[in-house]
Protein backbone atom coordinates (compact mmCIF):
# COMPACT_ATOMS: atom_id res chain seq x y z
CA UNK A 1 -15.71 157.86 117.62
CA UNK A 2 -14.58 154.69 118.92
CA UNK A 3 -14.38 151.91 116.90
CA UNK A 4 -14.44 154.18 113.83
CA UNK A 5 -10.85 155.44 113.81
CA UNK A 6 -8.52 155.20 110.81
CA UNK A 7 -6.42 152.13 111.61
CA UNK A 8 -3.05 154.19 111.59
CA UNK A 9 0.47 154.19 113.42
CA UNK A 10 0.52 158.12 113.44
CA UNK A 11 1.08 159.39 116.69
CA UNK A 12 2.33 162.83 115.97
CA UNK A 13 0.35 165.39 118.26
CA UNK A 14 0.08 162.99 120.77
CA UNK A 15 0.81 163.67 124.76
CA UNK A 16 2.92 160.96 126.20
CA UNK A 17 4.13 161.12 129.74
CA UNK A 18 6.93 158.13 130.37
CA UNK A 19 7.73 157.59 133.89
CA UNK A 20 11.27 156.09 134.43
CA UNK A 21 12.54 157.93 131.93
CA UNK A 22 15.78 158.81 132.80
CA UNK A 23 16.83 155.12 132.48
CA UNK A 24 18.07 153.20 129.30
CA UNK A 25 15.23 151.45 128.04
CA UNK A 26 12.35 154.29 128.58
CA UNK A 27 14.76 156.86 128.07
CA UNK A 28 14.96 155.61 124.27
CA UNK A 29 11.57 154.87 123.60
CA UNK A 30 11.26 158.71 124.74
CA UNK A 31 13.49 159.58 122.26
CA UNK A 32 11.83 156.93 119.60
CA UNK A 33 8.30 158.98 120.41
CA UNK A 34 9.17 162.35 120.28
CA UNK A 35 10.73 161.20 116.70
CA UNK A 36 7.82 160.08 115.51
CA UNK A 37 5.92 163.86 116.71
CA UNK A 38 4.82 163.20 119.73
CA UNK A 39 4.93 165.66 122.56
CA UNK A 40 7.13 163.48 125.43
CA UNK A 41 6.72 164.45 129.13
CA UNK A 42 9.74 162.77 130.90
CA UNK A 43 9.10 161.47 134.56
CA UNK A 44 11.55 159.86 136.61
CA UNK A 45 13.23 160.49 140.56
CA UNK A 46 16.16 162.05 138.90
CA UNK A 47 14.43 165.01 137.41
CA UNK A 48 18.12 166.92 136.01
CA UNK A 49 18.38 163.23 134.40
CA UNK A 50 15.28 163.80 132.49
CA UNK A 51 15.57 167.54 131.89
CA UNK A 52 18.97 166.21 130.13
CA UNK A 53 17.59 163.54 128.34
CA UNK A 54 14.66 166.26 127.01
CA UNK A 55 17.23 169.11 125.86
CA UNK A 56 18.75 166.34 123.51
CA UNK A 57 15.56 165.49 122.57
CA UNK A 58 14.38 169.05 121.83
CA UNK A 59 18.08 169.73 120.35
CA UNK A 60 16.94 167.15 117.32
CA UNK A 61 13.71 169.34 116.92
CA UNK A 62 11.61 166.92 119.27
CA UNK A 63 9.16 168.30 122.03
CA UNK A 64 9.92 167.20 125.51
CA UNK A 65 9.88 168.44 129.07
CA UNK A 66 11.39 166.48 131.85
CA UNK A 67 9.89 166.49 135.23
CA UNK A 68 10.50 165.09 138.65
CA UNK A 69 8.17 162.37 139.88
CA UNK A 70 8.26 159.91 142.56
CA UNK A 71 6.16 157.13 141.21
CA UNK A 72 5.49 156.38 145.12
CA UNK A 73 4.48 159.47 146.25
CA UNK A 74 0.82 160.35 144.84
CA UNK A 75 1.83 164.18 145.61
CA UNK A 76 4.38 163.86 143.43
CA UNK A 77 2.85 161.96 140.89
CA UNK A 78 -0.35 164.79 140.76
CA UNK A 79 2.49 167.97 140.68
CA UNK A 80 4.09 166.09 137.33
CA UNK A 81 0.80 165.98 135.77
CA UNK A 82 0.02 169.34 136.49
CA UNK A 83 3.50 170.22 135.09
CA UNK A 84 2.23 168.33 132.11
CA UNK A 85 -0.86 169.84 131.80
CA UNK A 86 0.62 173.63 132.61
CA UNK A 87 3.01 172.90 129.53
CA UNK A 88 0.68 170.67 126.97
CA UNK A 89 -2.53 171.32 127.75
CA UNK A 90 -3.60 167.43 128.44
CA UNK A 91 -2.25 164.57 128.07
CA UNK A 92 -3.24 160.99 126.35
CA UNK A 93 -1.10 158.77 127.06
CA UNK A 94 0.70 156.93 130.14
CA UNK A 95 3.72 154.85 129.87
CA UNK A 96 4.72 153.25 133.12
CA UNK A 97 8.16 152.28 132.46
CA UNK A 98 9.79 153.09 136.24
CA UNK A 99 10.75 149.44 137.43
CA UNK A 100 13.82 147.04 137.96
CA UNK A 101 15.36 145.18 141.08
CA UNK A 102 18.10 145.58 144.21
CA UNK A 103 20.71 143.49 144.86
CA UNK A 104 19.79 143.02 148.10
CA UNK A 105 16.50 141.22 146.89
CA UNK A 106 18.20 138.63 144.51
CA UNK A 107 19.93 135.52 145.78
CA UNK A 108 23.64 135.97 145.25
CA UNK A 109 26.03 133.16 144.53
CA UNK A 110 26.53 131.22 147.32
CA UNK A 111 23.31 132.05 148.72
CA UNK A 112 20.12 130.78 149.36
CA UNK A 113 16.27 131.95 149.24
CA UNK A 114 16.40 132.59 153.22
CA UNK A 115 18.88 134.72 153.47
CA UNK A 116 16.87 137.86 152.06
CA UNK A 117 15.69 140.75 153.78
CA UNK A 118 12.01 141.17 153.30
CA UNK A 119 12.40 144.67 153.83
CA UNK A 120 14.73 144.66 150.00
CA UNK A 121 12.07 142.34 148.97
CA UNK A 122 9.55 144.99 149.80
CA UNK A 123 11.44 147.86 148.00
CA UNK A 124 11.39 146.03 144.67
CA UNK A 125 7.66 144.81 144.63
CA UNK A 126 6.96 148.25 145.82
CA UNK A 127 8.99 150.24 142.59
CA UNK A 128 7.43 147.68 140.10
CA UNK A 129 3.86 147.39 141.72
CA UNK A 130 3.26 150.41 143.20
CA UNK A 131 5.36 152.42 140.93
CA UNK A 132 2.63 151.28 138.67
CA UNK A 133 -0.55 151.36 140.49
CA UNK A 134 -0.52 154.71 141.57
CA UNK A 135 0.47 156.85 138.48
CA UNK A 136 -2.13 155.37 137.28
CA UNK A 137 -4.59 156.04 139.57
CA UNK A 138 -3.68 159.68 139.30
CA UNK A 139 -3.97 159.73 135.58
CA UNK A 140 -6.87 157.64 134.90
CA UNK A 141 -8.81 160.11 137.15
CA UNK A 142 -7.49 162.84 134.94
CA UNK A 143 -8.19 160.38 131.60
CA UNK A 144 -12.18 160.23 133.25
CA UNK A 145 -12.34 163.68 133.41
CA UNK A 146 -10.43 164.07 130.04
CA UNK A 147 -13.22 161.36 128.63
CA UNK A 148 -10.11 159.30 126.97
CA UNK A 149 -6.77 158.05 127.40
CA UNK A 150 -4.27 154.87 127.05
CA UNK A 151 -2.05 152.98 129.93
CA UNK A 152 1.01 151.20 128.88
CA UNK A 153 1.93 149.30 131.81
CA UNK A 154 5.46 147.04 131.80
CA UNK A 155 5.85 143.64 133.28
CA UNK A 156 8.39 140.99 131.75
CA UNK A 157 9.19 137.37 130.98
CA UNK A 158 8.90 136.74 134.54
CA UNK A 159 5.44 137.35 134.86
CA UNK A 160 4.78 134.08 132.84
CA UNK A 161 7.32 132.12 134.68
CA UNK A 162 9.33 133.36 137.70
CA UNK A 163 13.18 133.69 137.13
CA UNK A 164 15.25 131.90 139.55
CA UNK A 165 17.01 134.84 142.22
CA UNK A 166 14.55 137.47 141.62
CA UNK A 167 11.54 136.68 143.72
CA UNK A 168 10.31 140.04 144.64
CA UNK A 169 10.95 141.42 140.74
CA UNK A 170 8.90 138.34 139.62
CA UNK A 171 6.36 138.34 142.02
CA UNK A 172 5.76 142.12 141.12
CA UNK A 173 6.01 141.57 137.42
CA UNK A 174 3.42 139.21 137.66
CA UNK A 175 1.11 141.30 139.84
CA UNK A 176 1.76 144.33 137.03
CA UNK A 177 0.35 141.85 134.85
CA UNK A 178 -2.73 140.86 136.67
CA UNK A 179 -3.40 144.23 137.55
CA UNK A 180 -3.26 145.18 134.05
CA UNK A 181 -6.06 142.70 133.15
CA UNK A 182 -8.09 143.63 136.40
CA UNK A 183 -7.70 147.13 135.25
CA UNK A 184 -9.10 146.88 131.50
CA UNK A 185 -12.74 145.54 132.98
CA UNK A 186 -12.36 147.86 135.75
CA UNK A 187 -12.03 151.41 134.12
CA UNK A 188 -14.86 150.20 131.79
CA UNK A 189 -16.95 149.32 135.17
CA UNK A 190 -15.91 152.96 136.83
CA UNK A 191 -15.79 155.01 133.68
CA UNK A 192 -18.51 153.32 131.18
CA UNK A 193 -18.31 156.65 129.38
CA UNK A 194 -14.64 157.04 128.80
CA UNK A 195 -12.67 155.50 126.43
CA UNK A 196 -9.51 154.59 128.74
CA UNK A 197 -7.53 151.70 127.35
CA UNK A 198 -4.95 149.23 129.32
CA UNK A 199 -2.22 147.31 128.02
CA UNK A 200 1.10 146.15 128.42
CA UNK A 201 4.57 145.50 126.77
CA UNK A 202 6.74 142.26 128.38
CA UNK A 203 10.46 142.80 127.82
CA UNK A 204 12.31 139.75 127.10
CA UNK A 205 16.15 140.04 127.91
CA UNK A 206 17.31 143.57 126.63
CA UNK A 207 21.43 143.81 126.45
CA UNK A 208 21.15 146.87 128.28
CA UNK A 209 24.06 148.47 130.96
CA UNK A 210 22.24 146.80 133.96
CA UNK A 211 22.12 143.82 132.35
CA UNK A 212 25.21 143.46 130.43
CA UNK A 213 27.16 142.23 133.29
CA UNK A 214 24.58 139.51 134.00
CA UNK A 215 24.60 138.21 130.18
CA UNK A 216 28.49 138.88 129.45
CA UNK A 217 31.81 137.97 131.27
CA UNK A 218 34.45 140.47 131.26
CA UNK A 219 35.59 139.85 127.62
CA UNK A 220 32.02 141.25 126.99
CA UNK A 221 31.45 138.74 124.39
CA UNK A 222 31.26 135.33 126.52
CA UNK A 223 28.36 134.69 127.81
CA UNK A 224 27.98 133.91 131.73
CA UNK A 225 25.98 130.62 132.69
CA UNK A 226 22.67 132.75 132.42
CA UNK A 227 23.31 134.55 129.51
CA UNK A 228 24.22 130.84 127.48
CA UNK A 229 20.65 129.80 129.39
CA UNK A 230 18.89 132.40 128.16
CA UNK A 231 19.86 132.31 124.73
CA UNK A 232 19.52 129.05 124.49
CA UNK A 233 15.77 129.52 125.51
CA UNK A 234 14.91 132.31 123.04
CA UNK A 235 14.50 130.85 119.19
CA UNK A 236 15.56 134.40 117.91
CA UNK A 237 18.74 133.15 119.25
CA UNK A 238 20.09 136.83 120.49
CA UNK A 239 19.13 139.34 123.22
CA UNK A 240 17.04 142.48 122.39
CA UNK A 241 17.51 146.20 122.10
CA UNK A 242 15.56 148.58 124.52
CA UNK A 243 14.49 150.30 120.70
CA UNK A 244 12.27 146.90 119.60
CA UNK A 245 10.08 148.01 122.26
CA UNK A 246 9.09 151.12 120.47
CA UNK A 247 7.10 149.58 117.66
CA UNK A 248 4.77 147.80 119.85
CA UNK A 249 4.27 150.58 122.58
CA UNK A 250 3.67 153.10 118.89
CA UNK A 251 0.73 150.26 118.15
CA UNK A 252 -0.35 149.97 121.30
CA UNK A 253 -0.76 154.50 121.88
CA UNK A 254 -1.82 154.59 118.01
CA UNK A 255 -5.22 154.59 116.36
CA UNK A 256 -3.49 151.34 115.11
CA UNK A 257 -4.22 149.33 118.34
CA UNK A 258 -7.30 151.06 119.14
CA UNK A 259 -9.54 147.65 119.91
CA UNK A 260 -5.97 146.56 121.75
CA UNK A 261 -7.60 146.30 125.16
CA UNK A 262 -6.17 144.40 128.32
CA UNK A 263 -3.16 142.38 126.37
CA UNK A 264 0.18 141.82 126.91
CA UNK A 265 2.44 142.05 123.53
CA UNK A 266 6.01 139.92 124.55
CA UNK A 267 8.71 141.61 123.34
CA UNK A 268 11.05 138.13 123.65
CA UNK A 269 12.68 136.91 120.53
CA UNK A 270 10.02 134.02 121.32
CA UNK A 271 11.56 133.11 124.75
CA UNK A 272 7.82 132.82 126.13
CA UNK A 273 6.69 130.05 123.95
CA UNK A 274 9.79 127.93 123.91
CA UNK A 275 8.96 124.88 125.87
CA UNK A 276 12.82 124.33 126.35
CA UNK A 277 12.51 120.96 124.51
CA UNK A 278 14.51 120.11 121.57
CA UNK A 279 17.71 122.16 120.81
CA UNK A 280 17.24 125.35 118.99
CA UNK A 281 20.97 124.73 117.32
CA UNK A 282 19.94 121.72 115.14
CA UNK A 283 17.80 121.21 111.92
CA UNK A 284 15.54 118.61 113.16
CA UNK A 285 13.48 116.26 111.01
CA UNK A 286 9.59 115.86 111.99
C-alpha cells in the first residue's frame, strides 16, 4: 500500500528496462542492477551491443535480456516492451538513460554560435528530449494498466546552467528536466489510481571514453582548459564515475525513495551549488 512500504534499498525481483544501454554509463548501472537481483532488460539502437553486454551480465549469474529499441520510433519502443513482457512477465521500472550530443551541434574551436546547422541541433534535442518523452509514453500507458511503476529520467548539470558549445544538449537537458516535473503532477492528473512515480538523476562530469578527451590532453593526466574549469568548479575536487550513479537511481527504483516524487538528485561532486566565488584550493578564514 502506498505510503506503507518498508523503507528499504532491496530491489531484487525487480523489472528494470534501461534504454541506452549499450553505452558506458547505463551500460554499468545495468550491470550495478542486475547485481543487486534485479531482472535488467537492456534497450539501446545497437541491439548485438546489448545482447553482449547481457551475456556478461548473465555469465556472473545476473538476469538480463538485451533488446533493440529506437527510443524515436514508438513502434520500436512498444516491440521492446513486449519483448520485455514476453520474457518477465511485467515490468516496474523505466530508466531513460539513451542521450548525449554530435559534433556537429557544438561550437568547435575557432567557431562561433552561427555557424551550426539547426538540422545537428535538431538531432541532439531530439535523442535527449524525445528519446525521453516517448518511451515513456509507451510505458506509462503500460504502468496505468499495470496500476504502478517508476520513471528515471536523465538530464545533467546543464539543465541548471547551460554549458558554453552545447546549446542543443543543454537546451534538451533542461527540457528533460521540466518535463520531468510536468510529468509527476501529470500522471497523478491522468492516472489518480496508479501509483506511477517520476524522477530524475543529473550527472555531473563523469571521466567516461566520450569524455575523456574533453577533460584530458594526450598525456591523459593534464587537464585541457575545460577539464582545469570544471574541476575547479566542483568542491569534490575530481570528476565522477558512471558507477556513483547507481546508488541514487537504487533509491530512487527502491521502496527506499518511495515518497521520492518529481526531484532531481545531482550526481556532481557539488558542482551545482558552487557559486564559483572564492577558490576551492585555499583554507579560508570566515
Amino acid at each position: 500500500m502506498a505510503g506503507k512500504q518498508d523503507a528499504t534499498f532491496d530491489i531484487s525481483g525487480k523489472v528494470v528496462a534501461v534504454t541506452g544501454a549499450a553505452g558506458v554509463i547505463y551500460g554499468t548501472i545495468a550491470k550495478g542492477l542486475a547485481a543487486r537481483g534485479a531482472k535488467v532488460a537492456l534497450l539501446d539502437l545497437l541491439g548485438d551491443k546489448a545482447a553482449e553486454i547481457a551475456d556478461e551480465i548473465k555469465s556472473e549469474g545476473g538476469e538480463a535480456v538485451g533488446l533493440t529499441c529506437d527510443v524515436l520510433d514508438p513502434t520500436s519502443i512498444s516491440g521492446a516492451l513486449d519483448g520485455i513482457l514476453k520474457r518477465y512477465g511485467r515490468v516496474d521500472v523505466l530508466i531513460n538513460g539513451a542521450g548525449g550530443n554530435r559534433p556537429g551541434a557544438t561550437v568547435q574551436r575557432d567557431a562561433v554560435f552561427t555557424d551550426l546547422a539547426l538540422d545537428e541541433v535538431d538531432k541532439v534535442f531530439a535523442l535527449n528530449y524525445r528519446g525521453t518523452f516517448l518511451p515513456t509514453q509507451v510505458f506509462c500507458k503500460y504502468f496505468a494498466q499495470q496500476g504502478r511503476g517508476v520513471v528515471v529520467n536523465t538530464s545533467s548539470m546543464c539543465s541548471f546552467a547551460p554549458l558554453t558549445n552545447v546549446p542543443g544538449y543543454s537546451n534538451a537537458k533542461a527540457a528533460v528536466t521540466n518535463f520531468t516535473q510536468w510529468l509527476a503532477v501529470q500522471v497523478k492528473v491522468d492516472y489518480p489510481d496508479a501509483e506511477i512515480r517520476v524522477n530524475e538523476v543529473a550527472p555531473g562530469f563523469l571521466d567516461t571514453t566520450q569524455n575523456h578527451r574533453l577533460l584530458f590532453e594526450e598525456d591523459d593526466k593534464t587537464l585541457t582548459p575545460r577539464g582545469r574549469s570544471i574541476i575547479s568548479n566542483t568542491p569534490l575536487g575530481r570528476f565522477g564515475d558512471p558507477l556513483e550513479l547507481l546508488g541514487p537511481i537504487v533509491l530512487l527504483i527502491s521502496d527506499a525513495g518511495s515518497f521520492l516524487h518529481g526531484t532531481t538528485i545531482a550526481v556532481d561532486g557539488g558542482f551545482a551549488i558552487y557559486s564559483g566565488v572564492g577558490p576551492l584550493d585555499e583554507k579560508r578564514s570566515v
